[in-house]
Each structure stands twice: as C-alpha cells, then as structure tokens.
PDB file of N, CA and C in Angstrom:
ATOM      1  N   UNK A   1      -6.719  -8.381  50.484  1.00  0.00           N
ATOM      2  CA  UNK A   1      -6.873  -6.982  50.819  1.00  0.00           C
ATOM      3  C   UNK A   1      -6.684  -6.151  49.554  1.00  0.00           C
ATOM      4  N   UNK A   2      -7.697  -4.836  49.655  1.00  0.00           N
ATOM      5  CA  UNK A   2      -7.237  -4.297  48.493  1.00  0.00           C
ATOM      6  C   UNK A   2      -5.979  -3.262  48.194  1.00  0.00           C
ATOM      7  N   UNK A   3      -5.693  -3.142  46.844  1.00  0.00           N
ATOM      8  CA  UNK A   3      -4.260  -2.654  46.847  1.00  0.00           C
ATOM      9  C   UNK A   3      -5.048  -1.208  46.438  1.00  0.00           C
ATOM     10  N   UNK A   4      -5.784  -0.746  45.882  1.00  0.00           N
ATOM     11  CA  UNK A   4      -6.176   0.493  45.334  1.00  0.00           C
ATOM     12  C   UNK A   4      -5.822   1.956  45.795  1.00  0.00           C
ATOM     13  N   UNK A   5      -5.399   2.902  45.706  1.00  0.00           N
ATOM     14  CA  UNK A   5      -4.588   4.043  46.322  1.00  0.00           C
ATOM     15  C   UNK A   5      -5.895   5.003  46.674  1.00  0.00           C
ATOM     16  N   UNK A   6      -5.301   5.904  47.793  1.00  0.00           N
ATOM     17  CA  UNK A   6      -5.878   6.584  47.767  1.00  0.00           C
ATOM     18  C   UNK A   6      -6.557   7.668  47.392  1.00  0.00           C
ATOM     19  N   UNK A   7      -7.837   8.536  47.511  1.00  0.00           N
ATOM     20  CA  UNK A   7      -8.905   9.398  46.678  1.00  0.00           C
ATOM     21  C   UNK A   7      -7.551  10.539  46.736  1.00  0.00           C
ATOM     22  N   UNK A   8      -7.359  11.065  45.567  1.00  0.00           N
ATOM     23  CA  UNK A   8      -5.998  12.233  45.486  1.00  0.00           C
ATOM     24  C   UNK A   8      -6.856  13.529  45.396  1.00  0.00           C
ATOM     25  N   UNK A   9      -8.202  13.598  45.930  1.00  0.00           N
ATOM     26  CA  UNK A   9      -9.205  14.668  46.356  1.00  0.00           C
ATOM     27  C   UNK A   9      -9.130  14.534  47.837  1.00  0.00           C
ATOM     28  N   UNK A  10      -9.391  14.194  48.159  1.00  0.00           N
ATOM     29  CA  UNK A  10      -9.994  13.807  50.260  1.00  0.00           C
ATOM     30  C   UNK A  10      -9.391  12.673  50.727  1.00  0.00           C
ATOM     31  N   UNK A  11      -8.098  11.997  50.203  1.00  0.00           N
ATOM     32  CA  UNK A  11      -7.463  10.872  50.999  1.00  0.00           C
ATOM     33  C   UNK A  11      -7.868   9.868  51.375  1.00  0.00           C
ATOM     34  N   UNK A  12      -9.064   9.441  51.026  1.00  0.00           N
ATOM     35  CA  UNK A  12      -9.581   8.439  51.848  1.00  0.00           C
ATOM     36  C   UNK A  12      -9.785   7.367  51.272  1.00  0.00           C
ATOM     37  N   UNK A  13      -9.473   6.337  51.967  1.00  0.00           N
ATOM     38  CA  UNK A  13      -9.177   4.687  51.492  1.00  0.00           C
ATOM     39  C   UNK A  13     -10.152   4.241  51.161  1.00  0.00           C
ATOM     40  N   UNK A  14     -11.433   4.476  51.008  1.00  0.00           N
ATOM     41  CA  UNK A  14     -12.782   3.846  50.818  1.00  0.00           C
ATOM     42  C   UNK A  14     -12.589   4.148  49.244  1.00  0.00           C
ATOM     43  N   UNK A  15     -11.743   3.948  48.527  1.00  0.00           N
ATOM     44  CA  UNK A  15     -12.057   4.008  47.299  1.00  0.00           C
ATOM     45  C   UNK A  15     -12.094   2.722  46.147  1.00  0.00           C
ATOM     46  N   UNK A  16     -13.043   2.366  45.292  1.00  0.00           N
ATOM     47  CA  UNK A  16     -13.773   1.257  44.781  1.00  0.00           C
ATOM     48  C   UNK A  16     -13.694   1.294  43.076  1.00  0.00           C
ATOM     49  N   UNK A  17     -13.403   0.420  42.580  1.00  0.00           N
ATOM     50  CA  UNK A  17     -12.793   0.681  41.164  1.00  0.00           C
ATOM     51  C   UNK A  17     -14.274   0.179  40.467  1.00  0.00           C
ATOM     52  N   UNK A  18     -14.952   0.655  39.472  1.00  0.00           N
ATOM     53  CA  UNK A  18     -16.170   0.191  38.889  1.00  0.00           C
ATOM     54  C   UNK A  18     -15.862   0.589  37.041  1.00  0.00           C
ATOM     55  N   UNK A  19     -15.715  -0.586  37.017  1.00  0.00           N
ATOM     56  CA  UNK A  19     -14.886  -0.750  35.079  1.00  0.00           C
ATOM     57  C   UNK A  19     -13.943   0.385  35.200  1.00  0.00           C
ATOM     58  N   UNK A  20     -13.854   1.140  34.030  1.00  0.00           N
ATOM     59  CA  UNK A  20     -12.315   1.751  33.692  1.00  0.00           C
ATOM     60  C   UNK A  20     -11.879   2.845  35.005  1.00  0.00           C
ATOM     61  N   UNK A  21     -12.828   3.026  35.587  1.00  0.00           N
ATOM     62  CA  UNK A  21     -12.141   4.064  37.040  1.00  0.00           C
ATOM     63  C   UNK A  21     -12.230   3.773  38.371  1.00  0.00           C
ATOM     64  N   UNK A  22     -11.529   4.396  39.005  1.00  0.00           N
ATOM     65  CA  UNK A  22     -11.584   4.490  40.704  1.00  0.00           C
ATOM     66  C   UNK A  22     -12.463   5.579  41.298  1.00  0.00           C
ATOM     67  N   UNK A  23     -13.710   5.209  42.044  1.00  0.00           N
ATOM     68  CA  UNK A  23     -14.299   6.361  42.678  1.00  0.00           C
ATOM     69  C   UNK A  23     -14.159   6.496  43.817  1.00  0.00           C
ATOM     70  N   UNK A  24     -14.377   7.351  44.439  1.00  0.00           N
ATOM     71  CA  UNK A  24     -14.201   7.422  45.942  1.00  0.00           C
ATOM     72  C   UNK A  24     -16.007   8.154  46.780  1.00  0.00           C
ATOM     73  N   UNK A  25     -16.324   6.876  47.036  1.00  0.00           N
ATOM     74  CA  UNK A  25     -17.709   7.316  48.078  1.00  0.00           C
ATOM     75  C   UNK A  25     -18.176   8.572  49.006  1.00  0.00           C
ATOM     76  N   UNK A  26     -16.505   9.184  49.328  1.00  0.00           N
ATOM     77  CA  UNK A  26     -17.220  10.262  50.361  1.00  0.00           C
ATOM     78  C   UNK A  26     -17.015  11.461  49.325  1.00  0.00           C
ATOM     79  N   UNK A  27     -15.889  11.957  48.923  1.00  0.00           N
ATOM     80  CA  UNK A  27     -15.929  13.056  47.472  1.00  0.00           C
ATOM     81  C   UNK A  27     -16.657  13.194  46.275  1.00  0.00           C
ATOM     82  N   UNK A  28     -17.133  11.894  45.980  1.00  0.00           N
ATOM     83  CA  UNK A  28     -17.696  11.574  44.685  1.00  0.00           C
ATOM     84  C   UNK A  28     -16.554  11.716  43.549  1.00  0.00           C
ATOM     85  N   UNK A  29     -15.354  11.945  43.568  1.00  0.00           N
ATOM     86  CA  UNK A  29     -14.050  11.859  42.792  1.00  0.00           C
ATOM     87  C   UNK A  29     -14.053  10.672  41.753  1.00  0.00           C
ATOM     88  N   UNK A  30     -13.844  10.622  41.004  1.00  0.00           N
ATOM     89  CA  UNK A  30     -13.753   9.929  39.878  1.00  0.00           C
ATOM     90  C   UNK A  30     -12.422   9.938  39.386  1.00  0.00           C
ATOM     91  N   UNK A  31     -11.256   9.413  38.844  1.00  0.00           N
ATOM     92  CA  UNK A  31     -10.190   8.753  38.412  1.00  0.00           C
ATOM     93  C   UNK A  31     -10.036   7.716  37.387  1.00  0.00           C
ATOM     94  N   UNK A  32      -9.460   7.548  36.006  1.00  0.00           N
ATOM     95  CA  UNK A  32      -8.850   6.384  35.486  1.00  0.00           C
ATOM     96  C   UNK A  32      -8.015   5.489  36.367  1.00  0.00           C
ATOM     97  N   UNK A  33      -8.459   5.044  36.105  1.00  0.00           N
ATOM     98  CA  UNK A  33      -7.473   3.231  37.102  1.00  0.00           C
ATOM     99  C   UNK A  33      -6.339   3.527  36.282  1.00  0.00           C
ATOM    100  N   UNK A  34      -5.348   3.428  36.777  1.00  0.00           N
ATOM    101  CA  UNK A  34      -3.747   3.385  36.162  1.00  0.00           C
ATOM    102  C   UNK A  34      -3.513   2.019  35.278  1.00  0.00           C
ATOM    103  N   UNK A  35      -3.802   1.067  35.840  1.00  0.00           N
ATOM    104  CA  UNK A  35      -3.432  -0.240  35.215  1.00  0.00           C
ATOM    105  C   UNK A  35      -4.470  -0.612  34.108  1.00  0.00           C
ATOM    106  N   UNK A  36      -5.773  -0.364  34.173  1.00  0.00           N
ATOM    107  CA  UNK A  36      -6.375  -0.212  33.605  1.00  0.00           C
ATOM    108  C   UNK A  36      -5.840   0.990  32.022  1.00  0.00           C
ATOM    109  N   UNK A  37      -5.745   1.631  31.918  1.00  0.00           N
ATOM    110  CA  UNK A  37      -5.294   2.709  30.870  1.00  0.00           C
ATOM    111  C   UNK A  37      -3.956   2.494  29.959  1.00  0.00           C
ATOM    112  N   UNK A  38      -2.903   1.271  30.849  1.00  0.00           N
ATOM    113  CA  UNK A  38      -2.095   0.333  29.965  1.00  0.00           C
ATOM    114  C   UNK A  38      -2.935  -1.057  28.966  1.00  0.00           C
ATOM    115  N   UNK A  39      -3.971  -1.539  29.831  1.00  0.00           N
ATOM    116  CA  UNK A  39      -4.538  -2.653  29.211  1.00  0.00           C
ATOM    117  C   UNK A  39      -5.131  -2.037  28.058  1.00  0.00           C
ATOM    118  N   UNK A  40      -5.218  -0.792  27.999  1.00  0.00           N
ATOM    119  CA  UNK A  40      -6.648  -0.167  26.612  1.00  0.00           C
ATOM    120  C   UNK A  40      -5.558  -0.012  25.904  1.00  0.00           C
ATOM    121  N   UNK A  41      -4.433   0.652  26.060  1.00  0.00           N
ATOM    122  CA  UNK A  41      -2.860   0.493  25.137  1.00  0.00           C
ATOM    123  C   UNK A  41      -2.375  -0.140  24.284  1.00  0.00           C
ATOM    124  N   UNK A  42      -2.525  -1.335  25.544  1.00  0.00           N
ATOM    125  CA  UNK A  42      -2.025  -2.447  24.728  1.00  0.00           C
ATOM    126  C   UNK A  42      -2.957  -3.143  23.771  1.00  0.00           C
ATOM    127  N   UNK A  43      -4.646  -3.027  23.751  1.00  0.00           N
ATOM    128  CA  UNK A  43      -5.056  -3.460  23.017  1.00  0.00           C
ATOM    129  C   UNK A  43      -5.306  -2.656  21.824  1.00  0.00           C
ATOM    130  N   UNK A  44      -4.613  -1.392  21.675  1.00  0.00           N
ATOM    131  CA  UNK A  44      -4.919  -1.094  20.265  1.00  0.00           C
ATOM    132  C   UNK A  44      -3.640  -1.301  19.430  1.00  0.00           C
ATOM    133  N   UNK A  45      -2.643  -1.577  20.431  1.00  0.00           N
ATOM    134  CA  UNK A  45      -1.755  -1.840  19.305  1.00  0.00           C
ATOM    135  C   UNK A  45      -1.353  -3.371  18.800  1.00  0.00           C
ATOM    136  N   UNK A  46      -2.247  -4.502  19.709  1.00  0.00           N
ATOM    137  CA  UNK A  46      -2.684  -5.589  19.520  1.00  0.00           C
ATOM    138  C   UNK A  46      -3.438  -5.769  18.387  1.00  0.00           C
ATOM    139  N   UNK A  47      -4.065  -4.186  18.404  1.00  0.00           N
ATOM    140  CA  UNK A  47      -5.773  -4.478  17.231  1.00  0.00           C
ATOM    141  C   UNK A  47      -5.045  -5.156  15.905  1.00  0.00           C
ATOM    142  N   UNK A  48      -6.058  -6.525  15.612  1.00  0.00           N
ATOM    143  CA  UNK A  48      -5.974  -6.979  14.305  1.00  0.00           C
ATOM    144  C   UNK A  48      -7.233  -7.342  13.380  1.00  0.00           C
ATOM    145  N   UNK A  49      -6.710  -6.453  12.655  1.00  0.00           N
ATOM    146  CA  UNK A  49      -8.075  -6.776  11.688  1.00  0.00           C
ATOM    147  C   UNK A  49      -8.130  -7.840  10.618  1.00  0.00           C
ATOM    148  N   UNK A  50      -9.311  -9.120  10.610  1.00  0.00           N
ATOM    149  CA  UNK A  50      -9.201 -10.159  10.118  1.00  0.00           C
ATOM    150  C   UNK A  50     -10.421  -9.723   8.536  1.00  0.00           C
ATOM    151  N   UNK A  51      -9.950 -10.705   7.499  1.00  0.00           N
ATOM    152  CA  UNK A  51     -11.300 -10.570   6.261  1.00  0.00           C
ATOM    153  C   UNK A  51     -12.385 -11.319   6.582  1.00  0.00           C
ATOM    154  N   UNK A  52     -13.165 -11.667   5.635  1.00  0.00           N
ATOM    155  CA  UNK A  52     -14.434 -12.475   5.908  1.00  0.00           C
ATOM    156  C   UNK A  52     -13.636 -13.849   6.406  1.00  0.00           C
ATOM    157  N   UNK A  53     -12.507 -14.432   5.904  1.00  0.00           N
ATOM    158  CA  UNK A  53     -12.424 -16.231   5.937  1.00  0.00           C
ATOM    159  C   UNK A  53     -11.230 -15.910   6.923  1.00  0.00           C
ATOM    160  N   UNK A  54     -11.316 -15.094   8.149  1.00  0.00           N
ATOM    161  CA  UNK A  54      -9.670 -15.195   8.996  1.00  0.00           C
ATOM    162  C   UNK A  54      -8.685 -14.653   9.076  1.00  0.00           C
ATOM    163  N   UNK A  55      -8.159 -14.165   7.429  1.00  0.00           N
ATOM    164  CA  UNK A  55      -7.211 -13.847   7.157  1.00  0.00           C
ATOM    165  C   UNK A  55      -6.278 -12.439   8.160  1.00  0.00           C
ATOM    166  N   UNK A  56      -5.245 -12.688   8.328  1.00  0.00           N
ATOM    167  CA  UNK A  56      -5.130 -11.069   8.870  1.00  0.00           C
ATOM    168  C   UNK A  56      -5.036  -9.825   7.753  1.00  0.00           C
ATOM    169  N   UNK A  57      -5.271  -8.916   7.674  1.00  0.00           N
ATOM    170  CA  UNK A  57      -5.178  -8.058   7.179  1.00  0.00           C
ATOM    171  C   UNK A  57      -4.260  -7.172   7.439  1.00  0.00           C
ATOM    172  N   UNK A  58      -3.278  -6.152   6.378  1.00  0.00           N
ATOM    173  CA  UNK A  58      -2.347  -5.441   6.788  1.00  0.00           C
ATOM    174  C   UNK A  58      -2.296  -4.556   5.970  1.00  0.00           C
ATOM    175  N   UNK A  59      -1.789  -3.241   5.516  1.00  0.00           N
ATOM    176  CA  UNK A  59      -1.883  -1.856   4.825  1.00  0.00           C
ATOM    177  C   UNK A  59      -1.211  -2.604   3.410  1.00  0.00           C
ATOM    178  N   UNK A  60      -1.558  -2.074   2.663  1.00  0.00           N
ATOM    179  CA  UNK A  60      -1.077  -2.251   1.415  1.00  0.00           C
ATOM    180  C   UNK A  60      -1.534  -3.835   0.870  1.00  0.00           C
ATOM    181  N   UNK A  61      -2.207  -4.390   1.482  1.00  0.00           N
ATOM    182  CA  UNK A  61      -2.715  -5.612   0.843  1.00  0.00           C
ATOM    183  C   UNK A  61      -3.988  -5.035  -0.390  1.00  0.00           C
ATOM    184  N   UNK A  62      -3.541  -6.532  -1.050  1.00  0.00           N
ATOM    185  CA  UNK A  62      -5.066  -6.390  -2.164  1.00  0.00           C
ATOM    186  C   UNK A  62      -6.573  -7.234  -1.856  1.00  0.00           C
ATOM    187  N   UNK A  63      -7.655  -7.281  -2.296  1.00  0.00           N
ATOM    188  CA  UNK A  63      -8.741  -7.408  -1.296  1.00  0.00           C
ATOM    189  C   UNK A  63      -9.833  -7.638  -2.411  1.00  0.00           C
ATOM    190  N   UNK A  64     -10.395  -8.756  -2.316  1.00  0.00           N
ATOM    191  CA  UNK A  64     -11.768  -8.711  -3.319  1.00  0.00           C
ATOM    192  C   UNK A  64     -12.971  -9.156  -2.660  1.00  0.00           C
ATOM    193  N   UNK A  65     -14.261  -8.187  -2.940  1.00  0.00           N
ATOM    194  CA  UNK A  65     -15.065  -8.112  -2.226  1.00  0.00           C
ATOM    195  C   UNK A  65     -15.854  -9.221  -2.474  1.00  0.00           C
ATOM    196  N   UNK A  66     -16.962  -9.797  -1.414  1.00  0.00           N
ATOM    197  CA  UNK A  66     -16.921 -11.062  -1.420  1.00  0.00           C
ATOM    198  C   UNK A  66     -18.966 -10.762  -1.266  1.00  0.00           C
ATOM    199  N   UNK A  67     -19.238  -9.991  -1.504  1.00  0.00           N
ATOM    200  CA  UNK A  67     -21.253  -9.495  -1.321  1.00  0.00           C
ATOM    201  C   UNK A  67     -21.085  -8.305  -2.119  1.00  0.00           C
ATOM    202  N   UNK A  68     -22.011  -8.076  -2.875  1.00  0.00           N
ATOM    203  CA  UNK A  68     -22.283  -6.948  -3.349  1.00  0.00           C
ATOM    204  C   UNK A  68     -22.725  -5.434  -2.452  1.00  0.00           C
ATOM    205  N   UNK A  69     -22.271  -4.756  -3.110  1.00  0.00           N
ATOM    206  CA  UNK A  69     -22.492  -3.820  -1.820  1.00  0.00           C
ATOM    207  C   UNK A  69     -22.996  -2.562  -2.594  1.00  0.00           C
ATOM    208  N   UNK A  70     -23.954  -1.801  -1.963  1.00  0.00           N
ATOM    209  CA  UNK A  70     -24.965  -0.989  -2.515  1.00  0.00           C
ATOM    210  C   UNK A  70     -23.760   0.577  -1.955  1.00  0.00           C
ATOM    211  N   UNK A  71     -24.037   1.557  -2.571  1.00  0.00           N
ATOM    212  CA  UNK A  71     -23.320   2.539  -2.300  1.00  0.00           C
ATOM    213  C   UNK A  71     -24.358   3.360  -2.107  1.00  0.00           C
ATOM    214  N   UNK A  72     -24.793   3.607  -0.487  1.00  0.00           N
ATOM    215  CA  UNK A  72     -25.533   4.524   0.109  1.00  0.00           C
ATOM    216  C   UNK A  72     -25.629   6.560  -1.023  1.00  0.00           C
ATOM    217  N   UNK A  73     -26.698   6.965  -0.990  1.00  0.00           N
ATOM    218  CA  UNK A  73     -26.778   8.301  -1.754  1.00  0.00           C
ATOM    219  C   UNK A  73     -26.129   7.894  -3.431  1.00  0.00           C
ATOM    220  N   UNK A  74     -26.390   6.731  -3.633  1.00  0.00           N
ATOM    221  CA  UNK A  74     -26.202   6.733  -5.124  1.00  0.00           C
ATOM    222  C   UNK A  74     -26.714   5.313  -5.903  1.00  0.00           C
ATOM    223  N   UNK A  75     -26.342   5.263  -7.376  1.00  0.00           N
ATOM    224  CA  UNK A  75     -26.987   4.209  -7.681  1.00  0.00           C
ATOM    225  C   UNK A  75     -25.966   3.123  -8.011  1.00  0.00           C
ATOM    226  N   UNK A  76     -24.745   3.268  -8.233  1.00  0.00           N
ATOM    227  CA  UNK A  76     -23.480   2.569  -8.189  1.00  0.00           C
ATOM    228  C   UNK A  76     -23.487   0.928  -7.146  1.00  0.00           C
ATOM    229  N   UNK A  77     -23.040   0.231  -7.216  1.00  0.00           N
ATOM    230  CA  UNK A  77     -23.059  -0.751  -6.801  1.00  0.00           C
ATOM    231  C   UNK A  77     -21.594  -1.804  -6.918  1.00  0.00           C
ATOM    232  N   UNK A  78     -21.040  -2.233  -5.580  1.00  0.00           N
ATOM    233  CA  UNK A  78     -19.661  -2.439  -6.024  1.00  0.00           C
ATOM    234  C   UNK A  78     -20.202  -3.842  -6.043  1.00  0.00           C
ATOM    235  N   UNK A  79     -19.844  -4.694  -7.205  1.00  0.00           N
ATOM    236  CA  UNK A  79     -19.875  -6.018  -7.405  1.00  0.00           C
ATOM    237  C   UNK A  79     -18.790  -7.178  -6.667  1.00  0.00           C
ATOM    238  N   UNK A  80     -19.384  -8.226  -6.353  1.00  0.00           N
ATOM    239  CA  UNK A  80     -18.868  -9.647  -5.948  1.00  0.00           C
ATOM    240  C   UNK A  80     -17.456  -9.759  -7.029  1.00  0.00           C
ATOM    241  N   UNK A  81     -16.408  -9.642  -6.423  1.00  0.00           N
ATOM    242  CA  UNK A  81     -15.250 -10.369  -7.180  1.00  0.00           C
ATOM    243  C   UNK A  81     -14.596  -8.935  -7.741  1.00  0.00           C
ATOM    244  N   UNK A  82     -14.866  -7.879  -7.036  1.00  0.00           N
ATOM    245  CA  UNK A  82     -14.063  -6.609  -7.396  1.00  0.00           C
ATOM    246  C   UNK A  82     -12.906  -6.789  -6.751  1.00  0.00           C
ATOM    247  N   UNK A  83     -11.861  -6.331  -7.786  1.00  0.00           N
ATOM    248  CA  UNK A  83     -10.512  -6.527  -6.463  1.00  0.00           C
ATOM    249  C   UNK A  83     -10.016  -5.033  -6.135  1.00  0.00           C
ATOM    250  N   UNK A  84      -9.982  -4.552  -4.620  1.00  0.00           N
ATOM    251  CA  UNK A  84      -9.288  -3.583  -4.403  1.00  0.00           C
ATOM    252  C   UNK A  84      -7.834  -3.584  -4.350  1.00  0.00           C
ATOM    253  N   UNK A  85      -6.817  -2.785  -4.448  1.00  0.00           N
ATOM    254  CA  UNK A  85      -5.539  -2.797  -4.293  1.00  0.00           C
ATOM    255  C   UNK A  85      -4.737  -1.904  -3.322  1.00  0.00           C
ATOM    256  N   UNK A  86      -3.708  -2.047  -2.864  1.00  0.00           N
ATOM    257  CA  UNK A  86      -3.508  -1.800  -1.553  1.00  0.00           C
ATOM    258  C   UNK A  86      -4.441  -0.013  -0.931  1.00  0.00           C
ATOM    259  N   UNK A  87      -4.947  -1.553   0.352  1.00  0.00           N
ATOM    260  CA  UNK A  87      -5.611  -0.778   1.291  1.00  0.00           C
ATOM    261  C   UNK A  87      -4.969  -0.393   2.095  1.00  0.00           C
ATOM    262  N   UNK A  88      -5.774   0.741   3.310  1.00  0.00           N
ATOM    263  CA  UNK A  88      -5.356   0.797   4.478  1.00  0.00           C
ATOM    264  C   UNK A  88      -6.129   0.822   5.320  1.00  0.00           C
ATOM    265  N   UNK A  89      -5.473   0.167   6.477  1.00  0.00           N
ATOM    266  CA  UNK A  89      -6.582  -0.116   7.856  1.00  0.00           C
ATOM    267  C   UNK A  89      -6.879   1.001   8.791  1.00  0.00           C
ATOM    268  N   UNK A  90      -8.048   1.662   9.057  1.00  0.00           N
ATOM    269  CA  UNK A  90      -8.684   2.788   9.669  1.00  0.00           C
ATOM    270  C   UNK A  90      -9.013   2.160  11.139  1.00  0.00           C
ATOM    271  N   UNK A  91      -9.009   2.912  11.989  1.00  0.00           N
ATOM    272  CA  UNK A  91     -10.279   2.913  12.847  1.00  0.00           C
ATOM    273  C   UNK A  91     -11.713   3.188  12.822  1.00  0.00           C
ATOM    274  N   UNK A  92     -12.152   2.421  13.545  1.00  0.00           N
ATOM    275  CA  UNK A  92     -13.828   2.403  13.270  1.00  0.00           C
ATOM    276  C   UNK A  92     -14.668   1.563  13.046  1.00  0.00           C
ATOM    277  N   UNK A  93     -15.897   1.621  12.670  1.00  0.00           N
ATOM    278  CA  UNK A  93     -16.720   0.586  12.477  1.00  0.00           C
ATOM    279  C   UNK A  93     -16.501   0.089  10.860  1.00  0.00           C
ATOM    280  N   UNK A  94     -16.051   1.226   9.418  1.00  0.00           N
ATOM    281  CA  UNK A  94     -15.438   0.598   8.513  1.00  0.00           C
ATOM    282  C   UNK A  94     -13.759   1.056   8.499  1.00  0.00           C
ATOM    283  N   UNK A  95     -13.784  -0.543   8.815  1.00  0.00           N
ATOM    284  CA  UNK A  95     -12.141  -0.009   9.409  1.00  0.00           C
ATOM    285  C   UNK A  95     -10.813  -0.259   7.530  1.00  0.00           C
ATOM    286  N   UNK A  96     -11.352  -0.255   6.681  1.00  0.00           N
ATOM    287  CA  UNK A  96     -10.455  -0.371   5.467  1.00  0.00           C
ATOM    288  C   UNK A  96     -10.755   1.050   4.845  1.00  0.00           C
ATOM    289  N   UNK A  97      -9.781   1.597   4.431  1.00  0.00           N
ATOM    290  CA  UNK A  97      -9.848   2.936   3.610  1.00  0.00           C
ATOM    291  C   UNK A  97      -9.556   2.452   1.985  1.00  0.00           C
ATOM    292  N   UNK A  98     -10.122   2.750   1.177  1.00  0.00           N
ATOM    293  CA  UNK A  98      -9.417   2.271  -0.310  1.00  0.00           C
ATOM    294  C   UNK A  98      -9.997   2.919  -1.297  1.00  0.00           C
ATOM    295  N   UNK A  99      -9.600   2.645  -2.428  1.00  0.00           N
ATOM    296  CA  UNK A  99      -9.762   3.610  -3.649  1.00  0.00           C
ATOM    297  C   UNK A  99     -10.390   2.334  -4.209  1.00  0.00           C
ATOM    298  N   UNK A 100     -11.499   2.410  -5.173  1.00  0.00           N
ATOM    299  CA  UNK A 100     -11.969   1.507  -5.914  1.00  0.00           C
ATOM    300  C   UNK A 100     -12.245   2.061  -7.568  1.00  0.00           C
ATOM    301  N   UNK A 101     -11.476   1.536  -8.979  1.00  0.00           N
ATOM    302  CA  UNK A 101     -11.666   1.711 -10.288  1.00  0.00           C
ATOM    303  C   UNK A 101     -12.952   1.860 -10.388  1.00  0.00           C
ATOM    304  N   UNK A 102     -12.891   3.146 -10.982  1.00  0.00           N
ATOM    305  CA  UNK A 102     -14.781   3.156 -11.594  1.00  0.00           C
ATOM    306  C   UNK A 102     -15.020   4.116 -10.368  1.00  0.00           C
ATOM    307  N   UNK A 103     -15.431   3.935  -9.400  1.00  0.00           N
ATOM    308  CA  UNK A 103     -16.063   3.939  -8.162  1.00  0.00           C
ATOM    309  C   UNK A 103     -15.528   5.329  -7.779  1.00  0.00           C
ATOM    310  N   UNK A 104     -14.644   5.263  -7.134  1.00  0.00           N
ATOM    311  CA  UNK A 104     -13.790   6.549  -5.501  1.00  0.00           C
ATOM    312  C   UNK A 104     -13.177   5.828  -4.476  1.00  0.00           C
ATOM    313  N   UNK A 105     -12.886   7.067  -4.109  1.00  0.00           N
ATOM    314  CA  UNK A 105     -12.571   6.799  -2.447  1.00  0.00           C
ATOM    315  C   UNK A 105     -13.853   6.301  -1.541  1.00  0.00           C
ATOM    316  N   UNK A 106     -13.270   5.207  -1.139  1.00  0.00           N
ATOM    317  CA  UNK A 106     -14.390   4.563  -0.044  1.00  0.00           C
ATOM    318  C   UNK A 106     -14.012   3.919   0.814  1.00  0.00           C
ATOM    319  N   UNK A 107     -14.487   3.721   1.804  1.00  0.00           N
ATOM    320  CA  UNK A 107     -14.650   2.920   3.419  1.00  0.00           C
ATOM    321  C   UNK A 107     -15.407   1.378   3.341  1.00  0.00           C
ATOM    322  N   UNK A 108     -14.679   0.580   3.446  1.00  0.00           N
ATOM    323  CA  UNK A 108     -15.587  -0.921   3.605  1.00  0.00           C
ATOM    324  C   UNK A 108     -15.073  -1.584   4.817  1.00  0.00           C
ATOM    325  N   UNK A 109     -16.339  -2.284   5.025  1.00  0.00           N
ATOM    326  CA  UNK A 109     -16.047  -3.266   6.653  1.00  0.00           C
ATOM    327  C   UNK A 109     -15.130  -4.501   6.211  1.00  0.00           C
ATOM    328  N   UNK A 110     -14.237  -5.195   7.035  1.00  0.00           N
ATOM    329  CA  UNK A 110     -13.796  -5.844   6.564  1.00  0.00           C
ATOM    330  C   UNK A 110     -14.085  -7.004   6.481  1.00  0.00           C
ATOM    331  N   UNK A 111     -15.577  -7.656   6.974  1.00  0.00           N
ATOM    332  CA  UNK A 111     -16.612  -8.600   7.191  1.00  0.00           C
ATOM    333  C   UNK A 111     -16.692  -9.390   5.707  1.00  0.00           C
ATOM    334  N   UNK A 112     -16.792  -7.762   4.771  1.00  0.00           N
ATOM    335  CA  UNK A 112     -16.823  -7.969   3.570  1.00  0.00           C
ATOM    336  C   UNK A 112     -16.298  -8.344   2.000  1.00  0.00           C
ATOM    337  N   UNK A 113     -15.014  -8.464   2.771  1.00  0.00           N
ATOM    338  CA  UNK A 113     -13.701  -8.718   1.701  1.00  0.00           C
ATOM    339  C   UNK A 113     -13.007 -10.230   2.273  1.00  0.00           C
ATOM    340  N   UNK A 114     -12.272 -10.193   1.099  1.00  0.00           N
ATOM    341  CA  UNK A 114     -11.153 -11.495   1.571  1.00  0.00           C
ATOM    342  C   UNK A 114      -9.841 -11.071   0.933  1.00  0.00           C
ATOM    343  N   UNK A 115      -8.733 -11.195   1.014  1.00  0.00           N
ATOM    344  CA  UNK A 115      -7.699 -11.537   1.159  1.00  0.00           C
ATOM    345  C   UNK A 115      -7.240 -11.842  -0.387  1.00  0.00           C
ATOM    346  N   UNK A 116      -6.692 -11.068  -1.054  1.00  0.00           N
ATOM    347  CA  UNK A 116      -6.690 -11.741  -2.360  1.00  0.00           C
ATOM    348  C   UNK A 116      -5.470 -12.244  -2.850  1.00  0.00           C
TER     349      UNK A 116
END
C-alpha cells in the first residue's frame, strides 16, 4: 500500500509521485517529494570529483594536463604536461577553477588532467 501523504491543496489521497515530485490528479498540485529532496542532499555532498586515471580530486591539489587544450576566443594553447597548482573544485560542467603561468584564470574539465 502506498505511504504517500496527502494533496496539502484539496486533501485527497489520489496522489502519485512521478520523479522528484508528488502530484495530485484532481487539483493538478504539484509538490517536492520530501524524501526525495534529502537523497539530492546527500548527493552533493557525496559529489566526488575523479582526474582522467581515477584519482580523487580535492582543493588545493596540483594537476597536469594530460591533451592539449585550445583556449576558445584566442590563440594560446595549454600544452600536454602543464602542471597546475592548487586547484579548486567548482560546480558544473568545468568543475576545476585554477590559475595557469603564462595563461590566467581558467576553468578545465577534469576528464582532462591527472593528479600530479
């Protein structure tokens, strides 16, 4: 039987959980699932970000890039075997923040580095 609570719009038990929420059929009410909104919690503070070969990654580590990498709007190019020095881990799709000699401030995926 289901345990799901009731619509806290119109009361009514016909309510049906479809991925992260609870809707309810006769209100059209919409809700975050409660238990649901701990599991997304817990996975960001689970989040671990690994280098190209596994490694875990953590703030202040050093990091050498492992593909050459073209620097979009310019002609610069960060070379194979650059070593960055302590990074930090961002959110996002480039989840490393770092300063690179020569170069700037820049964003790299971490697909692209290893562990130095």
């Amino acid at each position: 039987m289901s345990t799901l609570p009731h619509c806290p719009q119109c009361q009514s038990e016909f309510v049906y959980a479809d991925g992260p929420l609870l809707i309810c059929p006769e209100c059209a009410h919409e809700w975050p699932a409660e238990g649901n909104n701990a599991d997304a919690s817990e996975d960001d503070a689970a989040r671990v970000v690994r280098d190209a070969v596994g490694n875990v990654l953590q703030d202040g580590d050093a990091v050498t890039v492992v593909k050459d990498l073209k620097i979009k709007g310019s002609s610069l190019v960060v070379k194979v075997g650059t070593k960055v020095r302590s990074i930090r881990l961002i959110e996002g799709d480039h989840d490393i923040d770092c300063k690179i000699d020569g170069i700037g401030p820049m964003q790299l995926k971490s697909e692209f580095v290893k562990k130095a």
